[in-house]
Protein backbone atom coordinates (compact mmCIF):
# COMPACT_ATOMS: atom_id res chain seq x y z
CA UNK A 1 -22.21 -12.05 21.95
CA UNK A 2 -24.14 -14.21 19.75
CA UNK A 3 -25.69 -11.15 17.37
CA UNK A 4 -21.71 -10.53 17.27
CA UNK A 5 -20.53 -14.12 16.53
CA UNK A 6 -23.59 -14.22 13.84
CA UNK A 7 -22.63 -10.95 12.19
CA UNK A 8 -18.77 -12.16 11.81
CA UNK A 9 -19.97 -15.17 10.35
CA UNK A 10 -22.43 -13.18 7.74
CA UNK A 11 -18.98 -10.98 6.92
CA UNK A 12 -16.91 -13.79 6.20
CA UNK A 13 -19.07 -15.85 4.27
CA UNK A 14 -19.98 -12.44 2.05
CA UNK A 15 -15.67 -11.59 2.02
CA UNK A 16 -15.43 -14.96 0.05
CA UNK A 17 -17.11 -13.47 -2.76
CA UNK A 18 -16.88 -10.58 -4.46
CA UNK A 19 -18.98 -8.50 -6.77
CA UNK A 20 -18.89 -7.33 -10.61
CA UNK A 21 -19.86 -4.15 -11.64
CA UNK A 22 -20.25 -3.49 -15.25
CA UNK A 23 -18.72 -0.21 -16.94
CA UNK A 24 -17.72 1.26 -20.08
CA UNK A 25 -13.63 1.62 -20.73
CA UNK A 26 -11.89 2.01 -23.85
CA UNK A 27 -11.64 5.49 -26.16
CA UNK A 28 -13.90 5.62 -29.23
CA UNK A 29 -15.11 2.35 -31.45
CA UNK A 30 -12.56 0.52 -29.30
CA UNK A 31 -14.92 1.33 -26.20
CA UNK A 32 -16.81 -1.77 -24.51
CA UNK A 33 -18.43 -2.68 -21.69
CA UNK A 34 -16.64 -5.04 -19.33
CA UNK A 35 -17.51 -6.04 -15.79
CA UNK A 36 -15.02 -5.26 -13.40
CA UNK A 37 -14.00 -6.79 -9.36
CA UNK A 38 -15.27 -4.69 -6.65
CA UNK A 39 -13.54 -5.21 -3.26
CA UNK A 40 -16.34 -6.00 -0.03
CA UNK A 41 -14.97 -5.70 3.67
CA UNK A 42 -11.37 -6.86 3.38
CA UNK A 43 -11.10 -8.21 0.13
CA UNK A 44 -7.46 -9.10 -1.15
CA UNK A 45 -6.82 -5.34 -2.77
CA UNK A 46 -3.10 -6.97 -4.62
CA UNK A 47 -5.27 -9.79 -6.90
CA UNK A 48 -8.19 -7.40 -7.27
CA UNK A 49 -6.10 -5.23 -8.93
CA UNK A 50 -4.02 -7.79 -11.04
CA UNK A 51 -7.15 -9.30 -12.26
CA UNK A 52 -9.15 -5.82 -12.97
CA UNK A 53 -5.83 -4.57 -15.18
CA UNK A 54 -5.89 -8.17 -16.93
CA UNK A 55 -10.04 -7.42 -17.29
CA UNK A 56 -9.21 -4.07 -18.59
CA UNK A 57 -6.85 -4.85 -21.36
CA UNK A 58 -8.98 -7.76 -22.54
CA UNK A 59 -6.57 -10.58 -21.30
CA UNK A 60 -9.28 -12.19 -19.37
CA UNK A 61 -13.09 -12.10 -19.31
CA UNK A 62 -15.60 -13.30 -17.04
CA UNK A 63 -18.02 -15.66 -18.24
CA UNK A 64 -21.05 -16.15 -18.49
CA UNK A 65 -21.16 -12.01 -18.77
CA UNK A 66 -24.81 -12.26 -17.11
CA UNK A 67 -22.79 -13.74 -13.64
CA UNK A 68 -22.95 -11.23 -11.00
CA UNK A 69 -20.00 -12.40 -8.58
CA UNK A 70 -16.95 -14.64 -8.42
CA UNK A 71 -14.49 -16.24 -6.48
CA UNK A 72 -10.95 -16.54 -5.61
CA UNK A 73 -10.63 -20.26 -7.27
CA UNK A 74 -12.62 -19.09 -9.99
CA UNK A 75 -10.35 -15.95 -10.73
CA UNK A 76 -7.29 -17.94 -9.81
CA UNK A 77 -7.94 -20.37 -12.25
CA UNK A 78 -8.43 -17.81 -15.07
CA UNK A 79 -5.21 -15.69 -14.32
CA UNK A 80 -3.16 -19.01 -13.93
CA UNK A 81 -4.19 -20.24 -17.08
CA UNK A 82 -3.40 -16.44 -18.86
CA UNK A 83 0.35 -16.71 -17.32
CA UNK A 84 0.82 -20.10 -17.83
CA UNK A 85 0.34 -19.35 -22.17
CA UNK A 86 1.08 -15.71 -22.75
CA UNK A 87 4.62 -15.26 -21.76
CA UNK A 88 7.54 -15.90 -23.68
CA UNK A 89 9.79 -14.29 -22.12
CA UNK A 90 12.45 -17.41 -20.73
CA UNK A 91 13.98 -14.78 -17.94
CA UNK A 92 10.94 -14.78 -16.03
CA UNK A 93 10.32 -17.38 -13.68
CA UNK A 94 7.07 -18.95 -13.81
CA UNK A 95 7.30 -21.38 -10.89
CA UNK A 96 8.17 -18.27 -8.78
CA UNK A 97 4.95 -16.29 -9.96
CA UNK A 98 2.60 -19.09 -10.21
CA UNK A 99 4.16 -20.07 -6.31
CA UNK A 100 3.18 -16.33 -5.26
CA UNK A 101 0.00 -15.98 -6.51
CA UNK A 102 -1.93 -17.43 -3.17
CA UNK A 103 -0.54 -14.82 -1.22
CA UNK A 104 -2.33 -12.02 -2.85
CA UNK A 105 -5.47 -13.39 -0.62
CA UNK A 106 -3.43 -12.76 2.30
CA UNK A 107 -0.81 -10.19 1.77
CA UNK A 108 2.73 -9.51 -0.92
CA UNK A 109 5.84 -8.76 0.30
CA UNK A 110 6.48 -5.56 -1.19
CA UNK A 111 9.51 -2.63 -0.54
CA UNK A 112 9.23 0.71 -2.59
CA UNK A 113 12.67 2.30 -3.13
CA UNK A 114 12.13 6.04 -2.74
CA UNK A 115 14.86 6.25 -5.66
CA UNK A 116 12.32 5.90 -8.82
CA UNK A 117 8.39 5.31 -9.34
CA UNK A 118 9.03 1.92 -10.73
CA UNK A 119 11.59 0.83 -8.19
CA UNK A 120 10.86 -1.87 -5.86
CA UNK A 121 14.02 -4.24 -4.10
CA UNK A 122 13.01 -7.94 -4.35
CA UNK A 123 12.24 -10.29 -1.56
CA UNK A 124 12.77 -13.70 -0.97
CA UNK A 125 13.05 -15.35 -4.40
CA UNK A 126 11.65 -12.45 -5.73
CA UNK A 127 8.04 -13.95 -6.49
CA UNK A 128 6.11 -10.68 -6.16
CA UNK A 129 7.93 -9.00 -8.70
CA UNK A 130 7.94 -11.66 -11.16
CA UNK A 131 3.91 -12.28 -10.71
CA UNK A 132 3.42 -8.46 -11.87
CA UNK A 133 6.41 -9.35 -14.85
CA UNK A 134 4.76 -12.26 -15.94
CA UNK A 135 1.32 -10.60 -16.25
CA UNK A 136 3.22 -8.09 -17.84
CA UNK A 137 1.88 -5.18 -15.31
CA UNK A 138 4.21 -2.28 -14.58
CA UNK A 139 3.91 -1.82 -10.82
CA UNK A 140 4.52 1.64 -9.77
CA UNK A 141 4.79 3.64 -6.62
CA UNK A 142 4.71 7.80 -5.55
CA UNK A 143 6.75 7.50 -2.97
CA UNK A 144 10.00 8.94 -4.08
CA UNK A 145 12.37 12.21 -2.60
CA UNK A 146 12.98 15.00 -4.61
CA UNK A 147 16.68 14.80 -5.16
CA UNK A 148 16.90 18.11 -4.68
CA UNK A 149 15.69 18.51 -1.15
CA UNK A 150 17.81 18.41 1.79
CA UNK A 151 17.20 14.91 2.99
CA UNK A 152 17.69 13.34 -0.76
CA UNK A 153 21.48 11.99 0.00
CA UNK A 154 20.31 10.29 3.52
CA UNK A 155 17.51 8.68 1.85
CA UNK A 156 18.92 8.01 -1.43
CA UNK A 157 22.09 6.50 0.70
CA UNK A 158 19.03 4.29 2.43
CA UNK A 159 16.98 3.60 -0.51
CA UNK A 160 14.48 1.07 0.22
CA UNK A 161 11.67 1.09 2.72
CA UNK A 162 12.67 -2.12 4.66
CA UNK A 163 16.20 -0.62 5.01
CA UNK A 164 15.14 2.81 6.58
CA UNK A 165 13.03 0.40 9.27
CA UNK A 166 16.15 -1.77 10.09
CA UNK A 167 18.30 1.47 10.29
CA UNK A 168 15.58 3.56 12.84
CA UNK A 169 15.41 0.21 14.62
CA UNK A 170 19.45 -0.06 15.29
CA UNK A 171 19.18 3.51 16.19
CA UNK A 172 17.08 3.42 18.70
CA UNK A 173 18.92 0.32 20.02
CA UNK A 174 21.97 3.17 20.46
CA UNK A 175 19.99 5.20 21.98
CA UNK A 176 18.26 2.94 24.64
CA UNK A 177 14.72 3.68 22.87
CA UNK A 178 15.11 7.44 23.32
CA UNK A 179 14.60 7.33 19.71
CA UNK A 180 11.21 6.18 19.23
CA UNK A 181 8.97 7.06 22.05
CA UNK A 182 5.55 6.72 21.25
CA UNK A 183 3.02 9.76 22.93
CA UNK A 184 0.05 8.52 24.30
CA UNK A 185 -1.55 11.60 23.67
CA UNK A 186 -1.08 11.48 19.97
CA UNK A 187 -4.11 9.42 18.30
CA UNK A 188 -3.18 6.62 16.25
CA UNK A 189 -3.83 8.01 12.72
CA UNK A 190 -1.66 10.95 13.60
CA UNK A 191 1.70 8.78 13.99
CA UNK A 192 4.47 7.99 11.55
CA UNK A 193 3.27 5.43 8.80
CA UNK A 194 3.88 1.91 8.86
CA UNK A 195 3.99 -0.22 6.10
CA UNK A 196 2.59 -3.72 7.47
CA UNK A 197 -1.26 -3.38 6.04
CA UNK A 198 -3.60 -5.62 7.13
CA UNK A 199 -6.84 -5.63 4.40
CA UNK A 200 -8.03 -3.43 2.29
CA UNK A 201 -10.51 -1.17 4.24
CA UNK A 202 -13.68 0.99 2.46
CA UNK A 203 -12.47 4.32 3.75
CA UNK A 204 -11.28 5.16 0.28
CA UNK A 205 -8.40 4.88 -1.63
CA UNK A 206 -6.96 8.30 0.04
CA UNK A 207 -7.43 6.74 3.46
CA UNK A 208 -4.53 7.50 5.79
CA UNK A 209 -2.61 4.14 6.66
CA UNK A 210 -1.94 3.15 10.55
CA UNK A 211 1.38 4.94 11.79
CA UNK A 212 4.06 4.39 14.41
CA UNK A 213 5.63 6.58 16.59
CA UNK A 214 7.41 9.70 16.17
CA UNK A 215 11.20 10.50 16.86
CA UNK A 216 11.77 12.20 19.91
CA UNK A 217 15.68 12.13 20.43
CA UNK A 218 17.48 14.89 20.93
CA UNK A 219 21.23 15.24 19.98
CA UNK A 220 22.73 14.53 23.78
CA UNK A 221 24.32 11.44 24.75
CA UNK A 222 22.80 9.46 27.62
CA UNK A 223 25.45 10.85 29.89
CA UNK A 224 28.90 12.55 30.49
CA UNK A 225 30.66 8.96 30.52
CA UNK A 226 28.34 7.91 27.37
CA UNK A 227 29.16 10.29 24.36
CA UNK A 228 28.12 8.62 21.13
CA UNK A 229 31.09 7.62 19.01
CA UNK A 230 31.22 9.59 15.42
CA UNK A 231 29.77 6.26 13.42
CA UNK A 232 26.94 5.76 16.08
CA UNK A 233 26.25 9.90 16.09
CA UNK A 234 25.63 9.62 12.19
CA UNK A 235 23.71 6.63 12.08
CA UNK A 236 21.30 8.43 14.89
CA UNK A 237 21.56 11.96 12.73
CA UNK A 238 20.53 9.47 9.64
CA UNK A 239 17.43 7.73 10.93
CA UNK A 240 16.12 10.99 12.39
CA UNK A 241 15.89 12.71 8.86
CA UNK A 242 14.46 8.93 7.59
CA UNK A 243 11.88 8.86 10.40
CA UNK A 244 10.97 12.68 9.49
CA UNK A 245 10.67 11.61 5.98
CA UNK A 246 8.00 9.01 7.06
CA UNK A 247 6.29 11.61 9.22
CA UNK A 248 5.70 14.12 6.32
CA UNK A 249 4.48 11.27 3.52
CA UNK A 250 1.69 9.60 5.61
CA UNK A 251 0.10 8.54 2.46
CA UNK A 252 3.41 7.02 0.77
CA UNK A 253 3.18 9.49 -2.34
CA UNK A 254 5.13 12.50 -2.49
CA UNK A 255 4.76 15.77 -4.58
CA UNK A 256 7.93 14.81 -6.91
CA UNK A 257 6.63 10.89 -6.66
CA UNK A 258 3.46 12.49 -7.92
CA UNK A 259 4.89 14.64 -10.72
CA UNK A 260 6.90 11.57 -11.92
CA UNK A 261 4.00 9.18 -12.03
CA UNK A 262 2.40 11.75 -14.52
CA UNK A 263 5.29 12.23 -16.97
CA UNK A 264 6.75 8.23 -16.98
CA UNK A 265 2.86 6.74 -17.18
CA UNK A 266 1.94 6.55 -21.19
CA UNK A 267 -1.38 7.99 -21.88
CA UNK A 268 -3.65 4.83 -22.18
CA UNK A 269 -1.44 2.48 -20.00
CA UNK A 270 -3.02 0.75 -17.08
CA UNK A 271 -0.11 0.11 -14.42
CA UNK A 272 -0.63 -1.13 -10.50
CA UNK A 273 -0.17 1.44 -7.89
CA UNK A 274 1.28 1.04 -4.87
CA UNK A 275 0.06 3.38 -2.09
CA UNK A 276 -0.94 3.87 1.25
CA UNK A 277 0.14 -0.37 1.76
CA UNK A 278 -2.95 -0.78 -0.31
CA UNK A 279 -2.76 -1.82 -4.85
CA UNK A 280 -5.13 -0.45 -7.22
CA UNK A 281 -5.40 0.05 -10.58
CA UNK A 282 -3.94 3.25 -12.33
CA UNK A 283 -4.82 4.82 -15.86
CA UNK A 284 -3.55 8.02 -17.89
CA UNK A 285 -6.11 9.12 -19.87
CA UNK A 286 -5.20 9.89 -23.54
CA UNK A 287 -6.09 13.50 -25.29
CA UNK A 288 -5.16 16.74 -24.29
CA UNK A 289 -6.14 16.89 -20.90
CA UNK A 290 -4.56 13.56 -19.73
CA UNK A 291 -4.72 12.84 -15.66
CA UNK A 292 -4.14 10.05 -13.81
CA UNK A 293 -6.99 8.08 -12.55
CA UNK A 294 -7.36 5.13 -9.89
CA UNK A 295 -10.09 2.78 -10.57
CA UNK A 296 -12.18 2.79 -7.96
CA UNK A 297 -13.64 -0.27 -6.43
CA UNK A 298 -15.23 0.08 -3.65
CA UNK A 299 -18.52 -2.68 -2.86
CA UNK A 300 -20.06 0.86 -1.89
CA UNK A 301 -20.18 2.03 -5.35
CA UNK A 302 -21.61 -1.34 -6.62
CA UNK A 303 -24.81 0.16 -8.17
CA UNK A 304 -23.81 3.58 -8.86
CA UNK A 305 -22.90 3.87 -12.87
CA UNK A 306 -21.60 7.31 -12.70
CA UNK A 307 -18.76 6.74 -9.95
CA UNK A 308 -16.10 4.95 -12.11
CA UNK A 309 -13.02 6.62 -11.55
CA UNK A 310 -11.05 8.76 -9.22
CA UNK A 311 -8.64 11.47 -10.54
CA UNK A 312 -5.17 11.80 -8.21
CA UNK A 313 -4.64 15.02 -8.04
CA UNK A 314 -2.39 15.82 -4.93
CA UNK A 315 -0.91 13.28 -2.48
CA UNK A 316 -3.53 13.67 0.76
CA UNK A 317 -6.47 13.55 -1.55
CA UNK A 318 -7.94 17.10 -0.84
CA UNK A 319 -8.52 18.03 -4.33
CA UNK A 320 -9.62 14.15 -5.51
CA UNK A 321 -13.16 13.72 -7.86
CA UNK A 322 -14.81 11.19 -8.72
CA UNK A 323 -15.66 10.82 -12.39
CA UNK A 324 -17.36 8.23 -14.89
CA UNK A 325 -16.45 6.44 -17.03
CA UNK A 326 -16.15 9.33 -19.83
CA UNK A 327 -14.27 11.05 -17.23
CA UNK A 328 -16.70 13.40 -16.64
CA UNK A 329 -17.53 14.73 -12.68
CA UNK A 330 -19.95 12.02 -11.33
CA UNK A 331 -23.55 12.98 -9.81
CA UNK A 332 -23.92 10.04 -7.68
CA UNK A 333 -27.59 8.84 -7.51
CA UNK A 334 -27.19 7.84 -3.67
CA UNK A 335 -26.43 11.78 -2.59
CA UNK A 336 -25.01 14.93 -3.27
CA UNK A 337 -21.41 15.33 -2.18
CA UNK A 338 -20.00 17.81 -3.87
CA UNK A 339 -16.93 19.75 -2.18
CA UNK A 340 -16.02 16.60 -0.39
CA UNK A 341 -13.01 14.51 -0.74
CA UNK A 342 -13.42 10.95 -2.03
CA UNK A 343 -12.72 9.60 1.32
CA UNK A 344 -15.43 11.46 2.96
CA UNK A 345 -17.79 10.56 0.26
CA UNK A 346 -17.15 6.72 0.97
CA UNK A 347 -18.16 7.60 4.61
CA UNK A 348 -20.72 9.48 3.78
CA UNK A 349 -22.35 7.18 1.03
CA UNK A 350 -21.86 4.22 3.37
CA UNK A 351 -24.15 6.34 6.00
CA UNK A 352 -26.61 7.18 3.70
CA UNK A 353 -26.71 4.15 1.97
CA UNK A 354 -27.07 2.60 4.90
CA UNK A 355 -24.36 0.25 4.72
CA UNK A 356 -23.41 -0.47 7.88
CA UNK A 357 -23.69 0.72 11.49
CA UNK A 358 -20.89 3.94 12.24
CA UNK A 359 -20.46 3.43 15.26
CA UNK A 360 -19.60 -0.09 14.19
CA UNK A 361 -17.39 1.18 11.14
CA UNK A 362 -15.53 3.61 13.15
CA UNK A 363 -14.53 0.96 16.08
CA UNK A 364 -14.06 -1.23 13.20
CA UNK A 365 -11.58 1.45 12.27
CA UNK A 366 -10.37 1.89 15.82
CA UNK A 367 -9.61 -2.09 16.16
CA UNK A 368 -7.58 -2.19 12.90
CA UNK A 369 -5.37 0.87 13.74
CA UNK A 370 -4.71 -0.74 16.94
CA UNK A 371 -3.10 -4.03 15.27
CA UNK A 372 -1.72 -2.26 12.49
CA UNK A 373 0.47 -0.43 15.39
CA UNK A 374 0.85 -3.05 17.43
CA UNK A 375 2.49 -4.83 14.31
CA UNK A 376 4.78 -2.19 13.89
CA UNK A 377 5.73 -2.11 17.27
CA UNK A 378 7.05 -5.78 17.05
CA UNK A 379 8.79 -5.68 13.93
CA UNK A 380 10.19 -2.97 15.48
CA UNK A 381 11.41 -4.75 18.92
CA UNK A 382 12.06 -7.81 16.95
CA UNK A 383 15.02 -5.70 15.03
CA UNK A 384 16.18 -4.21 18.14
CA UNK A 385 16.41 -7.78 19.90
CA UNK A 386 18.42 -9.75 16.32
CA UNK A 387 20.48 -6.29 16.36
CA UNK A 388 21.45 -7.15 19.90
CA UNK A 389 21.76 -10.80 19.69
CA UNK A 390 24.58 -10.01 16.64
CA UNK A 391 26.75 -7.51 18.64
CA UNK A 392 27.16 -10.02 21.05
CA UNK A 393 27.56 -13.02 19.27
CA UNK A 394 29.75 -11.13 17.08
CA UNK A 395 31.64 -9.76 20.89
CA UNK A 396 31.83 -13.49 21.93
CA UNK A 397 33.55 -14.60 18.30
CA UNK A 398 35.79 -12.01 18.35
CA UNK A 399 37.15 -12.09 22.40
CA UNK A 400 37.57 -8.19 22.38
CA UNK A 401 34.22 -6.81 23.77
CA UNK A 402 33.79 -4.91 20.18
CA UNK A 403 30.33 -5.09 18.46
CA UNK A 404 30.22 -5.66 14.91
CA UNK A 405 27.97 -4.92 11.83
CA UNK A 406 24.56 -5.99 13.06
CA UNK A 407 22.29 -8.45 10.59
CA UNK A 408 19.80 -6.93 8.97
CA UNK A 409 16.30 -7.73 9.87
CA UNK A 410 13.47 -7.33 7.50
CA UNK A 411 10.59 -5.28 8.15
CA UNK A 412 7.72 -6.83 5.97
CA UNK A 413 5.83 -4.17 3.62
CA UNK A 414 2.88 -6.02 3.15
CA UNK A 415 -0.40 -5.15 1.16
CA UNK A 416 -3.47 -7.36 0.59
């Protein structure tokens, strides 16, 4: 217990830090060498990828350059001072995006509409999205539905992330939790996703986030004296194809969402990414062979030069490659990996690196994917129970026994 209490300890003090790795970015004479924010343990993903984009474009810069890590006040302090005198703009608020900006240590409110790459709905006063608009980053996401599939008018109807939870959650509610049963026998990572992230983990940016549990209603009503009314019957039909749609884009980027990422991003434009509830850094290379790239950050990577950045090439990450920073294949120093995706090559490195214990990683893993659900799970019951509170309030108000319109209760999409 003690060896465990002292290794916690180690983590945490190491987690308040994090380290700069130097590499080269920039296309001909404009080319330079800059020293980027890698993320160690659980490091706040959101304001590691504000800062590296504001690194990247030259709006900041770490000084001295010999300094070799750096820390949240120390950042903070920098990126406050960059909004506070480069933004003219007299729609944005500044008191709302200065108010945000601790959060990004512990997690932004965040919810992806799966109408358009660049389409998020704000929440609250709408702090997160005017901390990217003040910093002038474009935050993007791939998680959009071809509007030419079948599901596209339930989904586009739905629109936003938070809105598809509330809806599965009232359904279920009609249903008496026949819709959402979770199977015991299914493992964790095989479930539905959820969008409440804890940290950042080092499995690699293509790492699969924590799901919840699959629909298992079938169109009968509880019982011949309990037929679903028409309104009830289509809001069930509705969340099934939603909760399908979750099923099938575990990694919150879609084929279409991918093929629009490629033709909106300009080539040479740096823009944050939203994916798998984690934020990173995305560029289009310029020339004739432009791809899109995620930076890649990892504390694994620290010391090897030649692993820069990762090309997104599909949506589960089968085909991604890690290149340099001339965009050129890497040939890690630490091991040959060739053939394997980039998330096995995180594992893989961290093994023969030696970073870390596996069977401490993977329960690690385990432990994380158990909270991550059992988050889900209560935002989930906590819908269920304000739905139910409403109809009967809203029964009591009215004297007739009728429920009404249920409040909607918001399911946090949360990335750190």
């Amino acid at each position: 217990m003690a060896e465990q209490i002292e290794a916690a300890s180690i983590r945490s003090s190491q987690a308040d830090v994090w380290y700069l790795k130097e590499i080269s970015f920039g296309d001909g004479e404009l080319k330079r060498k800059v020293k980027i924010i890698t993320q160690n343990f659980n490091g706040p993903c959101s304001f590691i990828a504000i800062c590296n984009i504001l690194i990247l474009r030259g709006n900041i810069e770490i000084l001295p350059y010999e300094r070799t890590t750096v820390s949240y006040e120390f950042l903070s302090q920098l990126v406050g001072e960059y909004l506070l005198l480069n933004c003219a703009d007299t729609d944005i608020d500044i008191s709302a995006a200065l108010s945000i900006m601790p959060n990004t240590t512990k997690g932004l409110d965040l919810n992806p509409q799966f109408t358009a790459v660049d389409s998020f709905r704000p929440g609250g006063d709408g702090g997160e999205l005017q901390l990217f608009a003040k910093a002038g980053i474009r935050l993007v996401h791939g998680w959009v539905v071809d509007p030419e599939s079948p599901t596209a008018a339930v989904l586009l109807r739905v629109s936003d992330y938070d809105s598809a939870v509330v809806l599965i959650a009232d359904a279920d509610h009609i249903t008496k939790g026949r819709l959402l049963c979770p199977d015991d026998s299914v493992e964790l990572s095989e479930r539905s996703p959820s969008n409440q992230a804890g940290p950042s983990s080092l499995a690699g940016s293509n790492s699969q986030p924590i799901t919840g549990p699959s629909s298992c209603y079938q169109d009968n009503p509880r019982g011949p004296s309990e037929a679903y009314s028409e309104e009830d019957r289509q809001k069930i039909e509705s969340a099934v194809v939603v909760q399908e749609f979750l099923d099938s884009t575990k990694s919150q980027l879609t084929y279409y969402g991918l093929f629009q990422l490629a033709a909106t991003v300009e080539p040479g434009s740096l823009v944050a990414l939203f994916r798998n509830s984690h934020l990173s850094v995305l560029y289009k290379s310029q020339g004739e062979n432009s791809a899109l790239y995620s930076l890649v950050t990892d504390h694994v990577f620290l010391h090897e030069t030649s692993v820069v950045w990762e090309r997104l090439e599909d949506i589960d990450g089968g085909w991604s490659t890690f290149v340099d920073s001339d965009f050129v294949k890497s040939s890690p120093v630490g091991g040959d990996f060739a053939g394997q995706t980039a998330e096995a090559t995180v594992r893989a490195y961290e093994v023969e690196a030696g970073v870390g214990d596996p069977g401490d990683q993977a329960l690690a893993r385990h432990l994380q994917a158990e909270e991550d659900a059992r988050a889900h799970q209560i935002y989930l019951r906590q819908a269920r129970l304000r739905a139910e509170r409403d109809r009967r309030q809203a029964a009591s108000s009215a004297g007739d026994g009728e429920s009404r319109k249920t409040k909607k209760a918001k399911d946090k999409c949360i990335i750190m």
